[in-house]
Protein backbone atom coordinates (compact mmCIF):
# COMPACT_ATOMS: atom_id res chain seq x y z
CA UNK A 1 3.38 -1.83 -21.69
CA UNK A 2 0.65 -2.24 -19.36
CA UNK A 3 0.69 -3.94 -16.33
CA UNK A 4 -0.56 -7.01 -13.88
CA UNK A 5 -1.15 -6.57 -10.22
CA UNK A 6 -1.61 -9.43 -7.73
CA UNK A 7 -4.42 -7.75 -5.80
CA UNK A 8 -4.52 -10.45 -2.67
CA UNK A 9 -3.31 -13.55 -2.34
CA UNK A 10 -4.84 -16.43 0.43
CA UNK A 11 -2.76 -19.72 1.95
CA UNK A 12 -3.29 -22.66 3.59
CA UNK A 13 -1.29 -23.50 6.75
CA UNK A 14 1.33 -26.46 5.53
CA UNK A 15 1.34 -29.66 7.09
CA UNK A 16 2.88 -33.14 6.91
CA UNK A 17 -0.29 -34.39 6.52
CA UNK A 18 -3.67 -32.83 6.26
CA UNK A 19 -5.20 -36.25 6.68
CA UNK A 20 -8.12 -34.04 7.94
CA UNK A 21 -9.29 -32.51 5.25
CA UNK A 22 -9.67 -33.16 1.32
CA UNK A 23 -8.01 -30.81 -1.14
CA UNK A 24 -11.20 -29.48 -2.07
CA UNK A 25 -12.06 -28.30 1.31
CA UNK A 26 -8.71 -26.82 1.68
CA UNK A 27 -9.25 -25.27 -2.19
CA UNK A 28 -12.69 -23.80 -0.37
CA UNK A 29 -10.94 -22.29 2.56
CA UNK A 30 -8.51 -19.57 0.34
CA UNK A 31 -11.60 -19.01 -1.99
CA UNK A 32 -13.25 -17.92 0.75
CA UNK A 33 -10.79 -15.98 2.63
CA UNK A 34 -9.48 -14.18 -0.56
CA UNK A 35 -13.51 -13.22 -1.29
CA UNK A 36 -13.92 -12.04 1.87
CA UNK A 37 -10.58 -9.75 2.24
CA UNK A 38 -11.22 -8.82 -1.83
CA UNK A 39 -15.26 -9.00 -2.46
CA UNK A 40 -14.60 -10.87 -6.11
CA UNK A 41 -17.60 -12.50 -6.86
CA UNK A 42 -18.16 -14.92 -10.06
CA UNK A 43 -19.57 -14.01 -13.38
CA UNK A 44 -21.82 -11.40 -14.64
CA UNK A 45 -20.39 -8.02 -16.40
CA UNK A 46 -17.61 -7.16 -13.25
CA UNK A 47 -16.55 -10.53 -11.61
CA UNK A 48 -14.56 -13.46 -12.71
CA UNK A 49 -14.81 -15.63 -15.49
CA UNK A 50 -11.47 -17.52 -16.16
CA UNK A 51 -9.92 -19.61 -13.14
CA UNK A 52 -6.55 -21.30 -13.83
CA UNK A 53 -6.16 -24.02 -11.31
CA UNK A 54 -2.57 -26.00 -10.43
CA UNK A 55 -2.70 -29.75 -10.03
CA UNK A 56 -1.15 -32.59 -10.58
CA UNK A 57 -2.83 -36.34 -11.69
CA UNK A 58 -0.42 -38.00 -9.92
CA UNK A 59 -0.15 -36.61 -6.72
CA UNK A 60 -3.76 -36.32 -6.70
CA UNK A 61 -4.33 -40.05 -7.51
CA UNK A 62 -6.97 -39.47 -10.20
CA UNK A 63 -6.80 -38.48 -14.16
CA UNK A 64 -8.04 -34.81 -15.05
CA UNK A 65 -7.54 -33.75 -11.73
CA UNK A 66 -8.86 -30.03 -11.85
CA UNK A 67 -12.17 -32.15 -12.80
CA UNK A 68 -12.39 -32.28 -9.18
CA UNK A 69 -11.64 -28.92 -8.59
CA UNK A 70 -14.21 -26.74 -10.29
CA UNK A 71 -17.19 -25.89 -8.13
CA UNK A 72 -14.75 -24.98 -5.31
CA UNK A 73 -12.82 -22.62 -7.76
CA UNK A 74 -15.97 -20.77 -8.73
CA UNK A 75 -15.47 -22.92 -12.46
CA UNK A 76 -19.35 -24.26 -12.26
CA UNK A 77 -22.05 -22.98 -14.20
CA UNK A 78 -19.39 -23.70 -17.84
CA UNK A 79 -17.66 -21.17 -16.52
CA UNK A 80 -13.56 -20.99 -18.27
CA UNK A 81 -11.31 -22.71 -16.31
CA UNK A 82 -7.58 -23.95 -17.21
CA UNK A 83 -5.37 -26.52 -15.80
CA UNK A 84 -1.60 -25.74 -15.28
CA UNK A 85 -0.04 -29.24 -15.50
CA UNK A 86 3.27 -27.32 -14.99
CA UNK A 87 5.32 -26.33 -11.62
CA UNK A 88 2.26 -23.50 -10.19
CA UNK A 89 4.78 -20.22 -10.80
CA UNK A 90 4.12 -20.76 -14.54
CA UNK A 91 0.59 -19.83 -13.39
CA UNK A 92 1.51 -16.66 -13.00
CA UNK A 93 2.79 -16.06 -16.31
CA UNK A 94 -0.01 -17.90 -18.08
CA UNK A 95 -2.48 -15.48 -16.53
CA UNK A 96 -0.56 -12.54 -16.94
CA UNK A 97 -0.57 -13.80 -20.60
CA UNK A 98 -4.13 -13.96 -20.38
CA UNK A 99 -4.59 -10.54 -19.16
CA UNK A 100 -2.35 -8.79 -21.28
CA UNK A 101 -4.01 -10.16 -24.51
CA UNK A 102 -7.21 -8.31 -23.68
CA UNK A 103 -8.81 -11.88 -22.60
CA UNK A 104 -10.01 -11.06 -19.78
CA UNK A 105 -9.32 -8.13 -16.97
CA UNK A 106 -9.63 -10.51 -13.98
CA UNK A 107 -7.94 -13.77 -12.94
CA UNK A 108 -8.42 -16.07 -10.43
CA UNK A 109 -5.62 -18.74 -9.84
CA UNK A 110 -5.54 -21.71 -7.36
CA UNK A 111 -3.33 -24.51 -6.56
CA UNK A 112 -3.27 -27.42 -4.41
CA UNK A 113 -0.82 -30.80 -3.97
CA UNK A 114 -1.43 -33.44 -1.17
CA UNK A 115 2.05 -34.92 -1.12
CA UNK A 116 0.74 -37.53 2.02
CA UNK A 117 -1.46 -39.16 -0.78
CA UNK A 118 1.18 -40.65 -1.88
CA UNK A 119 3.23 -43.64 -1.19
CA UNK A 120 6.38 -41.91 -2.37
CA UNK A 121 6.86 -38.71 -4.32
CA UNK A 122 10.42 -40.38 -5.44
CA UNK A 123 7.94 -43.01 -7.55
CA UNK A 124 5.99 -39.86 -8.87
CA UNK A 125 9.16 -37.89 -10.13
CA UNK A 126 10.32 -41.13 -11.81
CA UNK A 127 7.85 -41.01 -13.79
CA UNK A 128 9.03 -37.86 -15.17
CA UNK A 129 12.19 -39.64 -17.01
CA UNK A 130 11.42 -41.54 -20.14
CA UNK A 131 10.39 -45.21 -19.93
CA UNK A 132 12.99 -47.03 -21.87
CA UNK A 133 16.64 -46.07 -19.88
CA UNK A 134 15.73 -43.93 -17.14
CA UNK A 135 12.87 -45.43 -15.42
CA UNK A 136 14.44 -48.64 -15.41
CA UNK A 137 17.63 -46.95 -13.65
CA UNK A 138 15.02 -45.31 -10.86
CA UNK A 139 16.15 -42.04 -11.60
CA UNK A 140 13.67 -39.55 -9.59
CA UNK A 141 14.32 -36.24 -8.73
CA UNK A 142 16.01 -36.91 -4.94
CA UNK A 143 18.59 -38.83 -6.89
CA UNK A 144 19.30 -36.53 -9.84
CA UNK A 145 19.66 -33.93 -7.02
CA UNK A 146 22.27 -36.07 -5.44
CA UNK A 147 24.30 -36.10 -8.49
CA UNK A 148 24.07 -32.18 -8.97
CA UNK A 149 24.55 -31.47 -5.06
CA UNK A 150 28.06 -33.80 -5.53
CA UNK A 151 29.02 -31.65 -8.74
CA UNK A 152 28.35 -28.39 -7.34
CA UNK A 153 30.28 -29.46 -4.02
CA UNK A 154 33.48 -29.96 -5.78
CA UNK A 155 32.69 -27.20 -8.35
CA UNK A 156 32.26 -24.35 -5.31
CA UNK A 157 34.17 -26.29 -2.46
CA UNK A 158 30.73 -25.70 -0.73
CA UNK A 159 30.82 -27.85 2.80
CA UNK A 160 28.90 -30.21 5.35
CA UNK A 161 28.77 -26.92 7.54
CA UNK A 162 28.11 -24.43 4.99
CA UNK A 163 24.74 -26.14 3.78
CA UNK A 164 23.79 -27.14 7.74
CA UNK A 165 23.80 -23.34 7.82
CA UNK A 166 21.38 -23.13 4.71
CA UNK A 167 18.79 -25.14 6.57
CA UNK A 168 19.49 -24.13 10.22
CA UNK A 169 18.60 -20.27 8.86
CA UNK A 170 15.10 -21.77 6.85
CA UNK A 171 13.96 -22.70 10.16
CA UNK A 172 14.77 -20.04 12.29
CA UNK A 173 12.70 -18.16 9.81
CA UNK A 174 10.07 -20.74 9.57
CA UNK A 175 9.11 -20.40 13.04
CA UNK A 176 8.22 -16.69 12.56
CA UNK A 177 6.33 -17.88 9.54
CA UNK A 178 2.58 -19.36 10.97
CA UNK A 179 2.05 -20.71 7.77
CA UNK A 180 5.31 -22.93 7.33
CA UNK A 181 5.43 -26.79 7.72
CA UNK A 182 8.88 -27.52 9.83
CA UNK A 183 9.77 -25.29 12.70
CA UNK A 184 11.57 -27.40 15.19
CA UNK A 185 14.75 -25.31 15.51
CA UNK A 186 17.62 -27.15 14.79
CA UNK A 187 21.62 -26.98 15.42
CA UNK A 188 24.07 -27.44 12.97
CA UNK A 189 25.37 -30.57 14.36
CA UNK A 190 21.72 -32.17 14.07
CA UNK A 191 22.22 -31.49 10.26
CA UNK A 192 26.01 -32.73 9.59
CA UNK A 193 25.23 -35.34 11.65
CA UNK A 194 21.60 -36.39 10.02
CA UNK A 195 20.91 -39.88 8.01
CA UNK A 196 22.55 -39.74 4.62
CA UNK A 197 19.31 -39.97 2.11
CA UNK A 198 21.03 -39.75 -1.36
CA UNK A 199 25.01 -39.38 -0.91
CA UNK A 200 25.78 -36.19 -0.24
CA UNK A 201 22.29 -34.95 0.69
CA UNK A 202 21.84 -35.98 4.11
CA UNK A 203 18.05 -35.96 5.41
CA UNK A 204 17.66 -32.75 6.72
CA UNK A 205 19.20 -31.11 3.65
CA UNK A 206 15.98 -32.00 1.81
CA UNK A 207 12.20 -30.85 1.89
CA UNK A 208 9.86 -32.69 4.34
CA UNK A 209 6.68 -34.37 2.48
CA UNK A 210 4.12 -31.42 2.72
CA UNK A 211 0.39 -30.37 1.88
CA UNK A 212 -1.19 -27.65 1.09
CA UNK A 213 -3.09 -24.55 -1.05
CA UNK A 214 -2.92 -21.47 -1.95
CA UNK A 215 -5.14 -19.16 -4.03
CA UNK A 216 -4.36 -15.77 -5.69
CA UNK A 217 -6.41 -12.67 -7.60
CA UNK A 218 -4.90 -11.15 -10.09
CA UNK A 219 -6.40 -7.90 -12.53
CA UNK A 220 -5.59 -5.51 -15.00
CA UNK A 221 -3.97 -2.61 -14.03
CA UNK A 222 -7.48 -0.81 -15.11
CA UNK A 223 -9.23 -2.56 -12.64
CA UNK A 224 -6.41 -3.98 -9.45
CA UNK A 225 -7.68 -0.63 -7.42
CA UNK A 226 -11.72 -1.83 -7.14
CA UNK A 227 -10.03 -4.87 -4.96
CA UNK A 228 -6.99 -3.15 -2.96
CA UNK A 229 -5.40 -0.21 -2.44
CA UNK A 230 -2.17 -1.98 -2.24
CA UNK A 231 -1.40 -3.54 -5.46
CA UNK A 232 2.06 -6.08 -5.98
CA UNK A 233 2.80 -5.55 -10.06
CA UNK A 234 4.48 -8.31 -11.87
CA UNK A 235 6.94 -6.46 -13.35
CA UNK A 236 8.82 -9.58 -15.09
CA UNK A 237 8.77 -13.23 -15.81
CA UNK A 238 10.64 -15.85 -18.05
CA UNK A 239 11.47 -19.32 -17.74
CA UNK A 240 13.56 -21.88 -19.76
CA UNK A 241 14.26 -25.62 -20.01
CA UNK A 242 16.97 -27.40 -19.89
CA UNK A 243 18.02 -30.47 -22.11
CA UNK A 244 15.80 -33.72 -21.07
CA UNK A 245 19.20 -35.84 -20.41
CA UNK A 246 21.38 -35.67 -17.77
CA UNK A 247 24.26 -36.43 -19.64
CA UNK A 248 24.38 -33.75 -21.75
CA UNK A 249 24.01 -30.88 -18.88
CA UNK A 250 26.47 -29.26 -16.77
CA UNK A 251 24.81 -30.04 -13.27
CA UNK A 252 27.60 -27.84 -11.47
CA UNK A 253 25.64 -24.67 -12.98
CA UNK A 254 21.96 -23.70 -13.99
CA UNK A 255 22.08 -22.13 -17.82
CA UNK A 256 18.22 -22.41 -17.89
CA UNK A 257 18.04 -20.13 -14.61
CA UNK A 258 20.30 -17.82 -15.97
CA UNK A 259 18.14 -17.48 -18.82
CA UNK A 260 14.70 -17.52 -17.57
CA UNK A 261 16.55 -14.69 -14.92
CA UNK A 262 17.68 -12.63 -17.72
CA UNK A 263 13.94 -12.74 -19.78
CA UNK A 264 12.70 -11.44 -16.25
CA UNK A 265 15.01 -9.00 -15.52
CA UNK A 266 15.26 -7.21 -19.38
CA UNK A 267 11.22 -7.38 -19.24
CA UNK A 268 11.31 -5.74 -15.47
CA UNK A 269 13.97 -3.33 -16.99
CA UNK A 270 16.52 -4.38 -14.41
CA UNK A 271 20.33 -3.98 -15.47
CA UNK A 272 21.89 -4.80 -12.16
CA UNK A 273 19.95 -7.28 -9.68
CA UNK A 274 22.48 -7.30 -7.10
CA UNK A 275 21.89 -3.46 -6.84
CA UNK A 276 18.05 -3.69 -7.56
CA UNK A 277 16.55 -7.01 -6.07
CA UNK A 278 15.87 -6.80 -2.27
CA UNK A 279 13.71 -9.77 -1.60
CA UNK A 280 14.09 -13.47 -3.18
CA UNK A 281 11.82 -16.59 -2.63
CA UNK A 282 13.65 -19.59 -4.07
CA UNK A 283 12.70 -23.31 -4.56
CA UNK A 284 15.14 -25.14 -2.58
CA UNK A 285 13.98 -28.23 -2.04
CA UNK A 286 17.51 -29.11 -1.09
CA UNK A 287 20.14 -27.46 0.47
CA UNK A 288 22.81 -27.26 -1.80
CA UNK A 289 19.86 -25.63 -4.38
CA UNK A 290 20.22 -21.96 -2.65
CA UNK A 291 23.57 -20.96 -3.07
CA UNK A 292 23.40 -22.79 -6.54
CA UNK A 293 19.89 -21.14 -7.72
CA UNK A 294 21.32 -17.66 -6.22
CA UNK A 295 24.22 -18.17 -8.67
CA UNK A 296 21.73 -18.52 -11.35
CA UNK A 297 20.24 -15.35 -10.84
CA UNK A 298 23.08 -13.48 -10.50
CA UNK A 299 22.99 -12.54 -6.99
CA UNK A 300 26.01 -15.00 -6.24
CA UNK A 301 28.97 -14.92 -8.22
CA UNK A 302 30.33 -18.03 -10.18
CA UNK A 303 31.61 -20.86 -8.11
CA UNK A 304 31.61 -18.99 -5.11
CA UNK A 305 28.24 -19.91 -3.05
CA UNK A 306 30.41 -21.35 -0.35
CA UNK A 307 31.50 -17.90 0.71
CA UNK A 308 28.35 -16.57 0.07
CA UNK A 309 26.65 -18.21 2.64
CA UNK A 310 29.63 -17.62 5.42
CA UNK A 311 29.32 -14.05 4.37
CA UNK A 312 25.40 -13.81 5.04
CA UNK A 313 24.48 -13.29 1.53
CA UNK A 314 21.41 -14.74 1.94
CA UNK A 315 20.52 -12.43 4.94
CA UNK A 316 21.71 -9.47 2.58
CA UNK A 317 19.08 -10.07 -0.16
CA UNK A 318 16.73 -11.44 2.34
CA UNK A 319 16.43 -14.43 1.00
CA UNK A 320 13.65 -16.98 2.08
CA UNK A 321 12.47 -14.87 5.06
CA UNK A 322 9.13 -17.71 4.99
CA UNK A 323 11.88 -20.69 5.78
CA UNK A 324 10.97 -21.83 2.14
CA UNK A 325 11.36 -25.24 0.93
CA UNK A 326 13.79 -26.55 3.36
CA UNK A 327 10.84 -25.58 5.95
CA UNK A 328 8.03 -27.50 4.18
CA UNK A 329 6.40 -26.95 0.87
CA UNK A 330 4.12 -28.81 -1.41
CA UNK A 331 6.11 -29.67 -4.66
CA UNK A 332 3.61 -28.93 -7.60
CA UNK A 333 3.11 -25.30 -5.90
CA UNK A 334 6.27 -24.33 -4.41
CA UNK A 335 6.46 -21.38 -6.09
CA UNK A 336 3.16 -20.10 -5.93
CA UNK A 337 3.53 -20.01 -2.29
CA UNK A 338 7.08 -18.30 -3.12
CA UNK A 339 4.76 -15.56 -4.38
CA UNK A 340 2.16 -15.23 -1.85
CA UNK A 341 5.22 -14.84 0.66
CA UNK A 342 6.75 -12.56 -1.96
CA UNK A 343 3.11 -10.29 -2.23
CA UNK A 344 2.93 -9.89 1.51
CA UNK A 345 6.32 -9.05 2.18
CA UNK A 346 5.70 -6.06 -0.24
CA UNK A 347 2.42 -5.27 1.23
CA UNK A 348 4.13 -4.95 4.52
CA UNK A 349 2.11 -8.08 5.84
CA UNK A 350 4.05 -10.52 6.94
CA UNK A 351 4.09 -9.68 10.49
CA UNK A 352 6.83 -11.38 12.79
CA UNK A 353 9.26 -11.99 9.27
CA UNK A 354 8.50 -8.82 7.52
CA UNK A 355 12.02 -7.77 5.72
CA UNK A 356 12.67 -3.76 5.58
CA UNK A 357 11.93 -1.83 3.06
CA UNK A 358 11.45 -4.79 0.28
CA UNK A 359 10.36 -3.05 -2.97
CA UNK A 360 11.99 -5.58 -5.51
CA UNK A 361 11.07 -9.16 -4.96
CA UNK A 362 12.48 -12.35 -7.31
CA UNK A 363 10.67 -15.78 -6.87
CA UNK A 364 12.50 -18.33 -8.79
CA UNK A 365 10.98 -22.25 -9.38
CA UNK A 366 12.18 -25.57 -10.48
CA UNK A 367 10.49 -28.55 -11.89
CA UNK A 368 12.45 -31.36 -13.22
CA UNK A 369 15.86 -33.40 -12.59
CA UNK A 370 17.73 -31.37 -11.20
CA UNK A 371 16.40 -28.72 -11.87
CA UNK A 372 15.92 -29.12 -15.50
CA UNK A 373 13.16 -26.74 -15.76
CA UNK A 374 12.97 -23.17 -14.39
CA UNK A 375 10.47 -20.01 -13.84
CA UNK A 376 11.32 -16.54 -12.44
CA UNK A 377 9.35 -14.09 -11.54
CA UNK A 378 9.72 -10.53 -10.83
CA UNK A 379 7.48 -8.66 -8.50
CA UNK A 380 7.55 -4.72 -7.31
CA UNK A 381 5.73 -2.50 -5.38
């Protein structure tokens, strides 16, 4: 099978609010930086002519919002460009779909989400539940997470001081990070002890409101070496959703992570992750998410993500060496910055967080109630 490289990837610092800028000037800033490390142009026999773009209507306040997009993603002129309405890591698999059919030999994919735009990203999310029973209940995704968090609690006999040392890790990592959100350093008494938010997440368990872009190129494995010499091959990807309703889920586990992890894995050829994976980027956007998304892709066992995280597990895969989530990340493109952190980390790039000797890198995503819908990704040197 042939094969898709990520040839260089471009993002924009994340901030509580970039009240300074418009998305489209942020959009402008990685276009330029990844034309200037990469020398893409647009058009004509050699340079791009499909752009997938990541946005969201609602966070962006408008209808059709990649309408607003195209000149700054190089999509003027009728040039192709596609919209993923979708959580931005199933970006990646939609243009290494793209490639792989012959389409086309180069990609360029953008996202962007302005969660300060917003009144409340709790009255976005419930909007994702359907308008007759669970609308009317407020369900949004903070408390759907609140429901799985308490089932996975009593599930794994996870603790207060267990997850305080989830988040007290993200941002002693975030601080090495210059393109993370949230890196006041924190103790894990200033978590236990934090404002409940949605019983048992407390409010430093979750994701602060963050904005930001990010911007990728990604080529054939004919043509990756005309824009680096360094290339990041996606070597696997799969995702899988979960039933719509709550009710008939078990919250305490993830069986659409384990089998979006398992498409990725058998199409990266990988038998045994806990032997082969030495990098992971996961979308916790709350505490209690890590150990449980670890489980999922089977570098946790069962039930036992308590331990796991007393027994540095997370240190041993080198798990969310950017501070992740729990440091500040826009929600619509979580994972797309999961694989620009993933891409320099196997580039050797990543400066004052570089892991050693990462070869095998997993970036998992989540969209959904908790976490009803999820993407993996594979990525190798």
């Amino acid at each position: 099978m042939k094969r898709v490289a990520i040839c260089a990837v471009a993002q924009h610092e994340i901030k509580g609010n970039i009240w300074c800028k418009r998305f489209q000037e942020m959009l402008m800033d990685i276009l330029e930086e990844l034309q200037g490390e990469t020398g893409f142009t647009f058009g004509g026999e050699t340079g791009v002519k499909n752009i997938i773009t990541c946005s969201d209507d609602f966070f962006d306040a408008r209808t059709i919002s990649d309408n607003a997009v195209n000149d700054v993603v190089g999509a003027g002129n009728y040039r192709g460009e596609q919209k993923m309405a979708q959580e931005g890591l199933n970006g990646i698999g939609y243009a290494m779909a793209v490639i792989l059919s012959g389409h086309d030999d180069v990609i360029y994919l953008a996202g962007h989400c302005k969660e300060s735009l917003t009144a409340s990203r709790n009255q976005i999310a419930n909007m994702a539940y359907d308008p007759f029973y669970g609308r009317c209940l407020g369900l949004d995704y903070l408390n759907t997470a609140g429901l799985q968090a308490r089932a996975y609690m009593e599930k794994s006999r996870i603790t207060q001081e267990q997850l305080a040392k989830v988040v007290v890790r993200a941002r002693q990592w975030a601080s090495r990070n210059a393109y993370a959100n949230e890196k006041t350093q924190l103790n894990l008494g200033d978590v236990m002890f934090s404002p409940v938010l949605c019983d048992p997440i407390r409010s430093l368990h979750a994701y602060p409101v963050s904005d930001g872009a990010v911007g990728m190129l990604l080529a054939s494995e004919e043509r990756a070496r005309e824009f680096t010499d360094n290339p990041v091959w996606i070597t696997g990807f799969g995702n899988c959703m979960d039933d719509y309703f709550m009710g008939r889920r078990d919250l305490a586990s993830s069986s659409a992570l384990k089998k979006a992890a398992h498409q990725a894995y058998q199409m990266a050829g990988i038998k045994k992750p806990q032997k082969s994976v030495n990098l992971v980027e996961a979308m916790d956007c709350y505490a209690y998410q890590q150990p449980l998304w670890l489980e999922g892709l089977g570098l946790c066992e069962e039930g036992k993500g308590g331990d796991f995280i007393d027994e540095q597990g997370p240190a041993r895969y080198n798990v969310n060496l950017s501070g992740g989530m729990l440091a500040g990340r826009p929600l619509m493109i979580g994972g797309l910055y999961g694989v620009a952190e993933a891409v320099l980390q196997l580039q050797g790039r990543a400066h004052e967080h570089q892991a050693a000797d990462a070869n095998c890198a997993v970036v998992q995503s989540t969209t959904g109630g908790a976490g009803q819908f999820q993407t993996v990704a594979v990525l190798e040197r």
